[in-house]
C-alpha atoms as a PDB file:
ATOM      1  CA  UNK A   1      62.961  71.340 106.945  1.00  0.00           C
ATOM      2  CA  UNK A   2      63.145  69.108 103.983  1.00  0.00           C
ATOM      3  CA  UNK A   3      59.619  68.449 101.866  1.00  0.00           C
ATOM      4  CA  UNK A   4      59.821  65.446  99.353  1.00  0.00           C
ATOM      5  CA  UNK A   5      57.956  66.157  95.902  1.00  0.00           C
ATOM      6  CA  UNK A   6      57.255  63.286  93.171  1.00  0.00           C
ATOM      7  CA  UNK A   7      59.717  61.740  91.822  1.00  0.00           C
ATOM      8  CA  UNK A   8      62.058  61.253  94.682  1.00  0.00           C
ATOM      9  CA  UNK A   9      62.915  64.867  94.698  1.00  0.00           C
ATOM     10  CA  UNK A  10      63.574  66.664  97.859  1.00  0.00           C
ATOM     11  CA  UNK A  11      63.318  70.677  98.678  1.00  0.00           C
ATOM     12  CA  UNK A  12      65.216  72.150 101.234  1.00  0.00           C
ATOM     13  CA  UNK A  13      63.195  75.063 102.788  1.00  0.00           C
ATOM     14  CA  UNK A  14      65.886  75.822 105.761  1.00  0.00           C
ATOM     15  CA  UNK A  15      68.792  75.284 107.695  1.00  0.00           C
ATOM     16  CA  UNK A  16      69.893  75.682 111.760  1.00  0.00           C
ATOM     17  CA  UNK A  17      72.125  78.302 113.134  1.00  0.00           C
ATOM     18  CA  UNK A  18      73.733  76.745 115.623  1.00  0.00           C
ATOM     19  CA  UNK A  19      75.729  80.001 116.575  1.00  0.00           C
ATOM     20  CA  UNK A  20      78.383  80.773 118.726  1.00  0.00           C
ATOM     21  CA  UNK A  21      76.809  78.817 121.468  1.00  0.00           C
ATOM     22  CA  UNK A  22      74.033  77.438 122.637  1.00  0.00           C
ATOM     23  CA  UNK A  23      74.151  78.493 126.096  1.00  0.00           C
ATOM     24  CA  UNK A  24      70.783  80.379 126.855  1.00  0.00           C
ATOM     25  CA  UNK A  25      72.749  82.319 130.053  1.00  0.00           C
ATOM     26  CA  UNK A  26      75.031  83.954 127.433  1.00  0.00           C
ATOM     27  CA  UNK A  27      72.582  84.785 124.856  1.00  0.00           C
ATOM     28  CA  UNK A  28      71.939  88.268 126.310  1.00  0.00           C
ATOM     29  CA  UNK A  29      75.602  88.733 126.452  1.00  0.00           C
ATOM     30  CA  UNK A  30      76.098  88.045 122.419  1.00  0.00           C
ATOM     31  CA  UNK A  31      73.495  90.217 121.740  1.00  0.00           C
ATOM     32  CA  UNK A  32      74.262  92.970 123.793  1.00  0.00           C
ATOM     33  CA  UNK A  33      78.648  92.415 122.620  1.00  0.00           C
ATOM     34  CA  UNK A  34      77.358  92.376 118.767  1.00  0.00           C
ATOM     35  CA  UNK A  35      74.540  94.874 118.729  1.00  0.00           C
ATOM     36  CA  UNK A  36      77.753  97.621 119.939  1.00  0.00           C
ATOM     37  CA  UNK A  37      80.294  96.135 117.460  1.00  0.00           C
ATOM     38  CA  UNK A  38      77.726  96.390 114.565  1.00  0.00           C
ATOM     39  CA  UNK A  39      76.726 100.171 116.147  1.00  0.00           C
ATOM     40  CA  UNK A  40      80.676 100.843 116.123  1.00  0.00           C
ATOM     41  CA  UNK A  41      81.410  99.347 112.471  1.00  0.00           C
ATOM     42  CA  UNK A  42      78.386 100.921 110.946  1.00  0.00           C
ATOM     43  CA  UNK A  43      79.129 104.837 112.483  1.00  0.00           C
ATOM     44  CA  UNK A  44      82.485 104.283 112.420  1.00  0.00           C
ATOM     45  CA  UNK A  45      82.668 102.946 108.769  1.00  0.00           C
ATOM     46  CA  UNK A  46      79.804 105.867 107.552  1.00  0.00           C
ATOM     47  CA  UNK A  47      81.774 108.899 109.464  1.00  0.00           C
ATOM     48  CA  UNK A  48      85.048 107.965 107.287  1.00  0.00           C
ATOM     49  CA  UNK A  49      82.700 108.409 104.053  1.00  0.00           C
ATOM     50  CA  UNK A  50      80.818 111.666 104.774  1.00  0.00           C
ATOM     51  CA  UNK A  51      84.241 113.006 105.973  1.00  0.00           C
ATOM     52  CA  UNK A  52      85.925 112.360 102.280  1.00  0.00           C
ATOM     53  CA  UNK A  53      82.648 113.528 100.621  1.00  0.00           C
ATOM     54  CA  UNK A  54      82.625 116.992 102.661  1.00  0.00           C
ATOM     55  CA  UNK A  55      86.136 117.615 102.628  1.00  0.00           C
ATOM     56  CA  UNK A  56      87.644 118.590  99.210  1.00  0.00           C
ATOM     57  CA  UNK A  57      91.281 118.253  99.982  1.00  0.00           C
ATOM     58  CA  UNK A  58      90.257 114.332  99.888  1.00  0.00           C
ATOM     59  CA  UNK A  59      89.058 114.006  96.765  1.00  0.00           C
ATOM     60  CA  UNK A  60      92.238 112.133  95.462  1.00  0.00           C
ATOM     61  CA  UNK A  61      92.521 108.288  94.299  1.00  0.00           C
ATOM     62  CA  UNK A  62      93.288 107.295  97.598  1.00  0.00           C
ATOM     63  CA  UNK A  63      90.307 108.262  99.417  1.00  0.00           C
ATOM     64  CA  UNK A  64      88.337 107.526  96.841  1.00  0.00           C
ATOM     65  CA  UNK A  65      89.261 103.684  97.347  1.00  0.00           C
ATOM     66  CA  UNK A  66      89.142 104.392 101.146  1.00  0.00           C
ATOM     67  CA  UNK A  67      85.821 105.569 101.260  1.00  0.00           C
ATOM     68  CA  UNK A  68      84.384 102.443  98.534  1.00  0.00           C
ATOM     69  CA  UNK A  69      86.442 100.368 101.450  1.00  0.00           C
ATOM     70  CA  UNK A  70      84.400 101.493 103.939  1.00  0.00           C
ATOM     71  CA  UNK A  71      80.980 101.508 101.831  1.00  0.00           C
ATOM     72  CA  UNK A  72      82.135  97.344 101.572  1.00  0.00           C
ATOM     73  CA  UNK A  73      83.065  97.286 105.155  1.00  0.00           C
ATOM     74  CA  UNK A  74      79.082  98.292 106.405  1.00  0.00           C
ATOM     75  CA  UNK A  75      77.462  96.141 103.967  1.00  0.00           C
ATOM     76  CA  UNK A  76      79.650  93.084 104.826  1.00  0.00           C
ATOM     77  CA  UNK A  77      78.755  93.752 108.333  1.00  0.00           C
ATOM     78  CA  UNK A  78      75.184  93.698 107.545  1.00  0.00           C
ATOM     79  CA  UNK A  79      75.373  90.292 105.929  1.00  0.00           C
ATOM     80  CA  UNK A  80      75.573  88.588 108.654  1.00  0.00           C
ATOM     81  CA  UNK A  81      75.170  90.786 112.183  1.00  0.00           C
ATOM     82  CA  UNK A  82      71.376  91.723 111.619  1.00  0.00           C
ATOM     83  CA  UNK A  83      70.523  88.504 111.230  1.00  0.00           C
ATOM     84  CA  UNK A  84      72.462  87.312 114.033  1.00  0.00           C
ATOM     85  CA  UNK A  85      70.660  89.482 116.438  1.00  0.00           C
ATOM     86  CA  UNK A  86      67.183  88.876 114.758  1.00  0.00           C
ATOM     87  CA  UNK A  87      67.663  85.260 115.977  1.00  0.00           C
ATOM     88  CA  UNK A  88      68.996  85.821 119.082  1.00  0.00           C
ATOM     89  CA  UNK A  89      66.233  88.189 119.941  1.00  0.00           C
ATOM     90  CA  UNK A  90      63.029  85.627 118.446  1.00  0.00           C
ATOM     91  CA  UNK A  91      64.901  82.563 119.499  1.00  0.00           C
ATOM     92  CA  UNK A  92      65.082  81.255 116.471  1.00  0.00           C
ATOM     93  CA  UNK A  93      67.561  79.751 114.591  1.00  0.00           C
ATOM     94  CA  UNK A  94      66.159  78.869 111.549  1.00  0.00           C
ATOM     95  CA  UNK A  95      66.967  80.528 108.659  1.00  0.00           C
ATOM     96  CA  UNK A  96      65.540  79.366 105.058  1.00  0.00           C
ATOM     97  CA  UNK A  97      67.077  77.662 101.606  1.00  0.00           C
ATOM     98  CA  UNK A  98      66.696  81.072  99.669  1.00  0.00           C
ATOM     99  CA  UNK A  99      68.046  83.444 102.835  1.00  0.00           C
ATOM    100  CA  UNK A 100      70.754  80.974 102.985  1.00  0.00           C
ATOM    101  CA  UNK A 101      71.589  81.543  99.537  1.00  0.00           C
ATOM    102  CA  UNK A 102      71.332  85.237  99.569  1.00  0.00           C
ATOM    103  CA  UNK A 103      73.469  85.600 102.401  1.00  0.00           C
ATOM    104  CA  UNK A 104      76.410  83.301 101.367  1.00  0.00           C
ATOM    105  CA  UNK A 105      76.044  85.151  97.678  1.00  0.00           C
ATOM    106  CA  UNK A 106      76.403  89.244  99.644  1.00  0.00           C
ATOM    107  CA  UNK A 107      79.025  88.210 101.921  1.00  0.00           C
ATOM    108  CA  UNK A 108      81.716  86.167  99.229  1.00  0.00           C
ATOM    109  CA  UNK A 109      80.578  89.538  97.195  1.00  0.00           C
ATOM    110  CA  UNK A 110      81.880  92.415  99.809  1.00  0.00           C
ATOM    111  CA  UNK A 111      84.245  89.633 101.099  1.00  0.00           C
ATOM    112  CA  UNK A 112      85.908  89.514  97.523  1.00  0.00           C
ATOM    113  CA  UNK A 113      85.750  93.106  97.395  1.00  0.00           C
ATOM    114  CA  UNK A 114      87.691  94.085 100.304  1.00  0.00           C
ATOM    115  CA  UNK A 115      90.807  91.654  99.237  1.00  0.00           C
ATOM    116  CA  UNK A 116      90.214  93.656  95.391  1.00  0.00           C
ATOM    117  CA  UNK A 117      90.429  97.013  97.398  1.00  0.00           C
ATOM    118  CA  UNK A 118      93.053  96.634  99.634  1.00  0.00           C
ATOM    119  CA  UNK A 119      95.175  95.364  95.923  1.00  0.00           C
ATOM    120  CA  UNK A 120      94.246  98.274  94.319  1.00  0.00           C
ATOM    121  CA  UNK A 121      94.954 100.694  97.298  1.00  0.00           C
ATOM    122  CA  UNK A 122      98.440  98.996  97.260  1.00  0.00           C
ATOM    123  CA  UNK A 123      99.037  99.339  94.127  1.00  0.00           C
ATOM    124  CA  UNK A 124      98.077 103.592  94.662  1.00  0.00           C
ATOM    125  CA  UNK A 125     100.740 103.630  97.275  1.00  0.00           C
ATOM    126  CA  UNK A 126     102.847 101.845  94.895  1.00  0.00           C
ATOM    127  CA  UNK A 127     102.564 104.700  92.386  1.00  0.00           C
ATOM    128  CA  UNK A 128     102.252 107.206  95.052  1.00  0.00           C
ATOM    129  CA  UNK A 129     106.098 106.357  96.402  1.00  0.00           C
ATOM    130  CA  UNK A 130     108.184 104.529  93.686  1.00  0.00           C
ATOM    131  CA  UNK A 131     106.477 106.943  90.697  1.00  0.00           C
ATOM    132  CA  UNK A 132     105.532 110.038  92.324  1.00  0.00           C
ATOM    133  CA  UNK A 133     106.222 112.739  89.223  1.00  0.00           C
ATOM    134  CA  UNK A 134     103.578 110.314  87.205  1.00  0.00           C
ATOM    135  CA  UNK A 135     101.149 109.823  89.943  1.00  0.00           C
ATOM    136  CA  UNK A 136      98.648 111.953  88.589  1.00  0.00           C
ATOM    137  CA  UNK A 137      98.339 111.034  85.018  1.00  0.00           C
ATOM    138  CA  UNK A 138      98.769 107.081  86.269  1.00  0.00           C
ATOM    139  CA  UNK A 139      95.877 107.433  88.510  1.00  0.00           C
ATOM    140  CA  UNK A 140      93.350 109.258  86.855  1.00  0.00           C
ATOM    141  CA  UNK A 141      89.607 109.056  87.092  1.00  0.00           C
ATOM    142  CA  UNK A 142      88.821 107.099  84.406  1.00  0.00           C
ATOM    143  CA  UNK A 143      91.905 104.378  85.682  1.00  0.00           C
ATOM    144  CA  UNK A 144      90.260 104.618  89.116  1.00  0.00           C
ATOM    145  CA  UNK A 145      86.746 103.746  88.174  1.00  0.00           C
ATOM    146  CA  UNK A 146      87.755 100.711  85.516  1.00  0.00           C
ATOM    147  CA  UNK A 147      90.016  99.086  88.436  1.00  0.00           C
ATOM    148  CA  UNK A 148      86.511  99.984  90.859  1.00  0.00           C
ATOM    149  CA  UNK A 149      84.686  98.694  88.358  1.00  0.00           C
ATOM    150  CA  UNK A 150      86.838  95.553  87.283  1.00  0.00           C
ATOM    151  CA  UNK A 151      86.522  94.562  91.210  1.00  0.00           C
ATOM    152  CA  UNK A 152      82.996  94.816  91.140  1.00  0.00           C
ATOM    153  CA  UNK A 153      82.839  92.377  88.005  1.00  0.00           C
ATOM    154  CA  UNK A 154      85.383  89.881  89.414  1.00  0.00           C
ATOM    155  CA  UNK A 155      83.588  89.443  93.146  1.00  0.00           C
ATOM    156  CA  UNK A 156      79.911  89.563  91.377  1.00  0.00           C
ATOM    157  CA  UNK A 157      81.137  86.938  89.021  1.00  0.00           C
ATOM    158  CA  UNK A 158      83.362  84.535  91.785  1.00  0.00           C
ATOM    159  CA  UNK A 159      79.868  85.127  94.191  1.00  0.00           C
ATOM    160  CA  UNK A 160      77.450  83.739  91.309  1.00  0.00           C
ATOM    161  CA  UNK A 161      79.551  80.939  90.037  1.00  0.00           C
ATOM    162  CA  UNK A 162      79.863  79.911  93.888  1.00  0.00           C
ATOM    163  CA  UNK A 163      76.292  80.249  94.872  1.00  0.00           C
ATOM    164  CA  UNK A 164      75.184  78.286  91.184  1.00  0.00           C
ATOM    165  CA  UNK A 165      77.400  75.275  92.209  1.00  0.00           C
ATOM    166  CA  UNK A 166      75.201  75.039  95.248  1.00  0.00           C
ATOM    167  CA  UNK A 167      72.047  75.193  93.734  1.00  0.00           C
ATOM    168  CA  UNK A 168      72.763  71.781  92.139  1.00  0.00           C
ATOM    169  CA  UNK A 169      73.766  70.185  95.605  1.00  0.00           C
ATOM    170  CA  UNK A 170      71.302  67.781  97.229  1.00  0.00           C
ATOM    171  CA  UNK A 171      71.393  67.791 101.131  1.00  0.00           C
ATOM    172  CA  UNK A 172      70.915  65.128 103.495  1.00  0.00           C
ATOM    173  CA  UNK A 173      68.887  65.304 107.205  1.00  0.00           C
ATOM    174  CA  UNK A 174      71.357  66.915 109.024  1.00  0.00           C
ATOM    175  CA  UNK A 175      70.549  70.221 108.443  1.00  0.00           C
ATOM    176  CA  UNK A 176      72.821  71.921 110.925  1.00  0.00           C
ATOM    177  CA  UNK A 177      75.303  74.526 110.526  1.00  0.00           C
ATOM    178  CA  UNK A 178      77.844  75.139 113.288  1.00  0.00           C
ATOM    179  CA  UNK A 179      78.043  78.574 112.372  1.00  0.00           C
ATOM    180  CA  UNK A 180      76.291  82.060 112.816  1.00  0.00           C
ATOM    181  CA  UNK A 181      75.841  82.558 108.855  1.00  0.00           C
ATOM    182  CA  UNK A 182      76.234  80.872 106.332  1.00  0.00           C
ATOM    183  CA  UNK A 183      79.061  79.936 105.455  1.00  0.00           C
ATOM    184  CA  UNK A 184      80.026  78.196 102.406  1.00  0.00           C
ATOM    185  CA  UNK A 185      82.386  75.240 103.195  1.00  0.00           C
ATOM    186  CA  UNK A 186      79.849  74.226 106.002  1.00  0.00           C
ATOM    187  CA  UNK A 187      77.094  74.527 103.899  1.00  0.00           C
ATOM    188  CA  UNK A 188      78.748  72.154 101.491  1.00  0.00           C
ATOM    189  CA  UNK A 189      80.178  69.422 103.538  1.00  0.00           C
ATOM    190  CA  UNK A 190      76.070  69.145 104.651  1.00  0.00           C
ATOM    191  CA  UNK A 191      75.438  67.848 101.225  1.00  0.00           C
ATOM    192  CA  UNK A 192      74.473  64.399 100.235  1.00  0.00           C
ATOM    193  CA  UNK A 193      75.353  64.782  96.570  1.00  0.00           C
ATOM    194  CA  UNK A 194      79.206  64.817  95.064  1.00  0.00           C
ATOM    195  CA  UNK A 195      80.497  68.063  95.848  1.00  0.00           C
ATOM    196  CA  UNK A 196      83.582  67.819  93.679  1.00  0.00           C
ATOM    197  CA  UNK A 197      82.622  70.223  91.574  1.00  0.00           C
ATOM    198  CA  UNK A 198      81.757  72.905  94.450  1.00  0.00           C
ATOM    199  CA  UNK A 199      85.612  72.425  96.273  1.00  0.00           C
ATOM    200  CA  UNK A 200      86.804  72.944  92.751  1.00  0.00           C
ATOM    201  CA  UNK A 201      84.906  76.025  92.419  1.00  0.00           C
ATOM    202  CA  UNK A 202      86.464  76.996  96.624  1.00  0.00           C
ATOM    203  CA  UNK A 203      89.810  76.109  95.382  1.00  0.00           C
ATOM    204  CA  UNK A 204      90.604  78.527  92.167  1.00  0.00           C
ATOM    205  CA  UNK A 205      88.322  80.959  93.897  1.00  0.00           C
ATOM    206  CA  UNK A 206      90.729  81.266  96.610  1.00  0.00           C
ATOM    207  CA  UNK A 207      93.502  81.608  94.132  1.00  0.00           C
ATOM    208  CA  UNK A 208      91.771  84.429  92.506  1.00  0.00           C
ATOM    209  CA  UNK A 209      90.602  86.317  96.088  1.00  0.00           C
ATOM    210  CA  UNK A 210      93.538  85.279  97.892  1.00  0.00           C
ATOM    211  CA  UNK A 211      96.864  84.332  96.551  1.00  0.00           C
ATOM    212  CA  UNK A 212      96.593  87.096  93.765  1.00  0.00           C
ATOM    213  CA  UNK A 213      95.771  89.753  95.546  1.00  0.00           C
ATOM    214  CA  UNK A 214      98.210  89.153  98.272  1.00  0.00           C
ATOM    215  CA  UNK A 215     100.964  88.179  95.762  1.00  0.00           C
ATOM    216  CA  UNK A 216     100.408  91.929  94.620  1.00  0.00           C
ATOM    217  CA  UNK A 217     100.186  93.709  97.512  1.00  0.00           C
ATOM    218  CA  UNK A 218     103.116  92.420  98.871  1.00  0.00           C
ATOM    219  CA  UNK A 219     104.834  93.074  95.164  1.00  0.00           C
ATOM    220  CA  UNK A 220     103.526  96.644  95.686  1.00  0.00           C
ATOM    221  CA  UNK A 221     105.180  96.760  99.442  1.00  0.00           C
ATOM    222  CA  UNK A 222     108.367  95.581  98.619  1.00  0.00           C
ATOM    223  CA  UNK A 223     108.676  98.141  96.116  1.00  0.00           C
ATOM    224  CA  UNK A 224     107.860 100.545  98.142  1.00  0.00           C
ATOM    225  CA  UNK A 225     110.487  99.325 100.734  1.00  0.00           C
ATOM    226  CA  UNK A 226     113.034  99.206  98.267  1.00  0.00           C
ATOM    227  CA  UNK A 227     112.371 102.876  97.485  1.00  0.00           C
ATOM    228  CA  UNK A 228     111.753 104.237 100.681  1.00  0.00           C
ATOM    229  CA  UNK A 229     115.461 102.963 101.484  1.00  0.00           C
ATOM    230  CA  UNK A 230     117.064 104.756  98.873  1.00  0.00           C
ATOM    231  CA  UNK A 231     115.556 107.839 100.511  1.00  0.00           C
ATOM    232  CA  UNK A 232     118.131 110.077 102.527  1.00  0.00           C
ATOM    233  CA  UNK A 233     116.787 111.879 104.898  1.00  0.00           C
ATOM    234  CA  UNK A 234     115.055 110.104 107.902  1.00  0.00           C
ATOM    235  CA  UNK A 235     112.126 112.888 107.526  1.00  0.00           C
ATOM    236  CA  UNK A 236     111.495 111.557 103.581  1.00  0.00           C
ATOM    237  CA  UNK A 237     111.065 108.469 105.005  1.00  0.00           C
ATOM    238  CA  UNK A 238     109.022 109.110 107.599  1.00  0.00           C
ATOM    239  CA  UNK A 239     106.996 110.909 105.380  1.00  0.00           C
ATOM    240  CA  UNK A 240     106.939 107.930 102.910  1.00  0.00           C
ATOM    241  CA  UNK A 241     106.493 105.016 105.221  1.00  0.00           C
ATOM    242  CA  UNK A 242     103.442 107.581 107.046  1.00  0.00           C
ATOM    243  CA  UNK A 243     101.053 107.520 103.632  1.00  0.00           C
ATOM    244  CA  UNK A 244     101.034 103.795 103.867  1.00  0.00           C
ATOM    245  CA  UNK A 245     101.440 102.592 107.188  1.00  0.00           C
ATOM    246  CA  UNK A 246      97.244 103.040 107.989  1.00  0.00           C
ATOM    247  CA  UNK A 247      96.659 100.405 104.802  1.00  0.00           C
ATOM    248  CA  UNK A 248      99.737  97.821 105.827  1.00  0.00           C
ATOM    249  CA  UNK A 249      97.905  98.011 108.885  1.00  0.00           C
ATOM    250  CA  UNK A 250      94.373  97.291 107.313  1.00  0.00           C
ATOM    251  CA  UNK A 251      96.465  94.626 105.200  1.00  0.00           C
ATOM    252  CA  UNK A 252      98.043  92.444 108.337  1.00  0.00           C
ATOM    253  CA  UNK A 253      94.873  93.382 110.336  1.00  0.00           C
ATOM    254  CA  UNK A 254      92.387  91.543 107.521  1.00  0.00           C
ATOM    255  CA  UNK A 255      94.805  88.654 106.299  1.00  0.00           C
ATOM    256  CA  UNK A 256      96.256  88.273 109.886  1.00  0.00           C
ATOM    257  CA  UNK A 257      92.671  87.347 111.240  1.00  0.00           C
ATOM    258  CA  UNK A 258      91.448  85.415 108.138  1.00  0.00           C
ATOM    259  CA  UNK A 259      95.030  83.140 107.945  1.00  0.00           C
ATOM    260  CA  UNK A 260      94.200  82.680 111.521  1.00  0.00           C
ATOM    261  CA  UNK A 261      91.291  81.413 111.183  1.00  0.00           C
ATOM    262  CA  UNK A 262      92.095  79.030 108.678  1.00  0.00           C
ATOM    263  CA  UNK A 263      95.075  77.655 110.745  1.00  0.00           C
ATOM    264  CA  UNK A 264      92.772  76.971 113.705  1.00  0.00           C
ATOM    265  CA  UNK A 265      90.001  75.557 111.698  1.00  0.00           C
ATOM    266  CA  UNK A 266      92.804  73.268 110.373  1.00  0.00           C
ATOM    267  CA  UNK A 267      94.172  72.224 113.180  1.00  0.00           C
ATOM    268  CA  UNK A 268      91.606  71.643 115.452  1.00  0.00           C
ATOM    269  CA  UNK A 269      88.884  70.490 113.144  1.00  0.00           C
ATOM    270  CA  UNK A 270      86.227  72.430 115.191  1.00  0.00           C
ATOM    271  CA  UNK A 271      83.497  74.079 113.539  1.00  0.00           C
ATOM    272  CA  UNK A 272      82.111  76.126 116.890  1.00  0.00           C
ATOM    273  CA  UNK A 273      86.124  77.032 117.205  1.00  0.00           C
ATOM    274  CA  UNK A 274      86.272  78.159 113.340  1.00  0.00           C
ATOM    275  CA  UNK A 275      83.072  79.735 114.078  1.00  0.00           C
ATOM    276  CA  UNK A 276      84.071  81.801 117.017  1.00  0.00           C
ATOM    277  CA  UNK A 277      87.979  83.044 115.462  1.00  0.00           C
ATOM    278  CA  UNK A 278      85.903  83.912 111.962  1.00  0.00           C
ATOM    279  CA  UNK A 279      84.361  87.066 114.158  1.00  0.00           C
ATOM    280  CA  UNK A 280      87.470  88.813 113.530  1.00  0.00           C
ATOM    281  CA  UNK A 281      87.339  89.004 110.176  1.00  0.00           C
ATOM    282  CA  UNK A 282      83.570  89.408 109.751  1.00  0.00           C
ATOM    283  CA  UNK A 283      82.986  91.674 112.180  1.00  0.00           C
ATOM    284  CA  UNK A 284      86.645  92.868 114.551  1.00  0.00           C
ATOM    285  CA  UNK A 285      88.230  94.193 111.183  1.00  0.00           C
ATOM    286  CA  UNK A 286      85.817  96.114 110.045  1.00  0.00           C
ATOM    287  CA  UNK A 287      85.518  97.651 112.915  1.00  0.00           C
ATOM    288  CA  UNK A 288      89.305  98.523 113.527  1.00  0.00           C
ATOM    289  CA  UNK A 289      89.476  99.945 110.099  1.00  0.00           C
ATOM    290  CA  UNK A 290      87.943 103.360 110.592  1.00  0.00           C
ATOM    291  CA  UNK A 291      90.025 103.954 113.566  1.00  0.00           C
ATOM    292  CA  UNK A 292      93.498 102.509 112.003  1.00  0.00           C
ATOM    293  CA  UNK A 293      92.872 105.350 109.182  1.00  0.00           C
ATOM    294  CA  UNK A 294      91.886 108.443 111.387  1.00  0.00           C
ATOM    295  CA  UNK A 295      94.126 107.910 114.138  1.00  0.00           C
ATOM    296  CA  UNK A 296      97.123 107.167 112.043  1.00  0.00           C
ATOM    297  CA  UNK A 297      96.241 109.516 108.973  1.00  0.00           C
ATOM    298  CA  UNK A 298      97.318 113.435 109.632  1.00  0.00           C
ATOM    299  CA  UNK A 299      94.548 114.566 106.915  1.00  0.00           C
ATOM    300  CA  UNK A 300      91.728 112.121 108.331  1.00  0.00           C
ATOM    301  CA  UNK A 301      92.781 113.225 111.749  1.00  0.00           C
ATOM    302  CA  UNK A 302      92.468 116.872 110.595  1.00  0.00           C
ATOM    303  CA  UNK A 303      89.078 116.589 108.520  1.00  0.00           C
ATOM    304  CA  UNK A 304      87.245 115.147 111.267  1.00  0.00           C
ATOM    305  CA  UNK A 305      88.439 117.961 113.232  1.00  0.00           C
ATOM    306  CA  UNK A 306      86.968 120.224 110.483  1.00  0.00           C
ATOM    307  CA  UNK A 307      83.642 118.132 110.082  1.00  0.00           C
ATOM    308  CA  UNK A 308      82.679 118.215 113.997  1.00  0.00           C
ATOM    309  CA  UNK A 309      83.380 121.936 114.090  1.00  0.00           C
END
């Protein structure tokens, strides 16, 4: 997979896909297990968005954020399942420098924009609860579509400056990656060259995708606590705690999983491990999601009633 050119340079055209395992018994069973969570994600994911669109008595802030959520939610799917399946079906597990690229560049980009999402949908909860007389003039449309928009800039810009810093990486003969994408700490640690510069890169990009969104959505949440309390009757508070329990449920669902998989990957020092507890970010949350909001939400719950009818 490596062709050397004059002048000692070398040329990557692919990598390996080692997957979730090599086993060849239980390669009909991974494709048969993903192909139906991909199927579930993907309907799931595109019913929530045609129900907001149809239904006019969800055309406020907060559905407007759910449905981009979802929109995020099928393309980060589609990252990395297709191509998952495509190899598992051919037998292949190659997969070249420039799809490589492409695919680590899509999925830090919808990656990034679910933690910018969930911040923002926190922070329309926030205003919901704790400011509710200002609510509408707070969150108008124009405020709605420059904090869509500044999320879009942000993960586009993190994903570039990320997938740039490999471009300059030289990579040794061991070509393969213990994982079923590309992902792009083991895609680094296969380089030759000094990758200082890339775990700098990793490191404030976490801070900006991680610890500052979560930093503000708990901010947001403990807010909203606070207020909630000084409500007194229990049916104001149910009401309250009600509009945001489907999100805090998103929230623990999506940091839950990825915190998990961090810890294990930490401990353990096992790619294949990492590899196997990173499905539930990638692929179990996304398809929870659409299911946490309708069952738990009285208008989703109502609308779909409306849009099967």
């Amino acid at each position: 997979f490596k062709n050397t050119e004059p002048g000692n340079q070398t040329r990557i055209s692919g990598f390996i896909l080692l997957g979730l395992s090599e086993e060849a018994v239980l390669q009909p069973f991974l494709f048969g297990l993903f192909l139906w969570m991909y199927l579930v994600a993907f309907m799931g994911n595109l019913l929530i968005i045609l129900v907001i669109i149809t239904d006019s008595h969800l055309h406020t802030p907060m559905y407007f954020f759910l449905s981009n959520l979802s929109f995020v939610d099928i393309c980060f799917t589609s990252t990395t399942i297709p191509n998952m399946l495509l190899n598992i079906q051919t037998k292949s597990k190659v997969i070249t420098y420039k799809a490589c690229l492409s695919q680590m560049y899509f999925f830090m980009l919808f990656g990034g924009l679910d933690n910018f999402l969930l911040t923002v949908m926190a922070y329309d909860r926030f205003v919901a609860i704790c400011h509710p007389l200002h609510y509408t003039v707070i969150m108008n449309s124009k405020f709605c579509g420059i904090l869509l928009l500044s999320s879009w800039l942000l993960s586009v810009l993190n994903s570039l400056l990320q997938s740039l810093t490999v471009l300059q990486l030289s990579f040794c003969t061991e070509l393969e990656i213990p994982h079923f994408f590309c992902e792009l700490n083991q895609v680094v640690q296969l380089a030759c060259s000094d990758n200082f510069l890339n775990d700098l890169v990793l490191y404030l990009a976490m801070g900006l995708l991680c610890v500052i969104p979560l930093t503000g959505i708990l901010f947001s949440y403990s807010k909203i606590g606070a207020s909630v309390l000084r409500i007194s009757s229990a049916g104001g508070k149910y009401k309250a705690f009600s509009t945001c329990g489907s999100h805090l449920s998103v929230v623990s669902l999506f940091y839950g999983t990825g915190l998990g998989v961090y810890l294990s990957s930490a401990a353990t020092q096992d790619s294949r491990a990492s590899a196997i507890a990173s499905v539930m970010y990638t692929v179990v949350t996304p398809m929870l999601n659409p299911f946490i909001y309708s069952l738990r939400n009285t208008d989703m719950k109502q609308a779909l009633i409306k849009l099967f009818r």
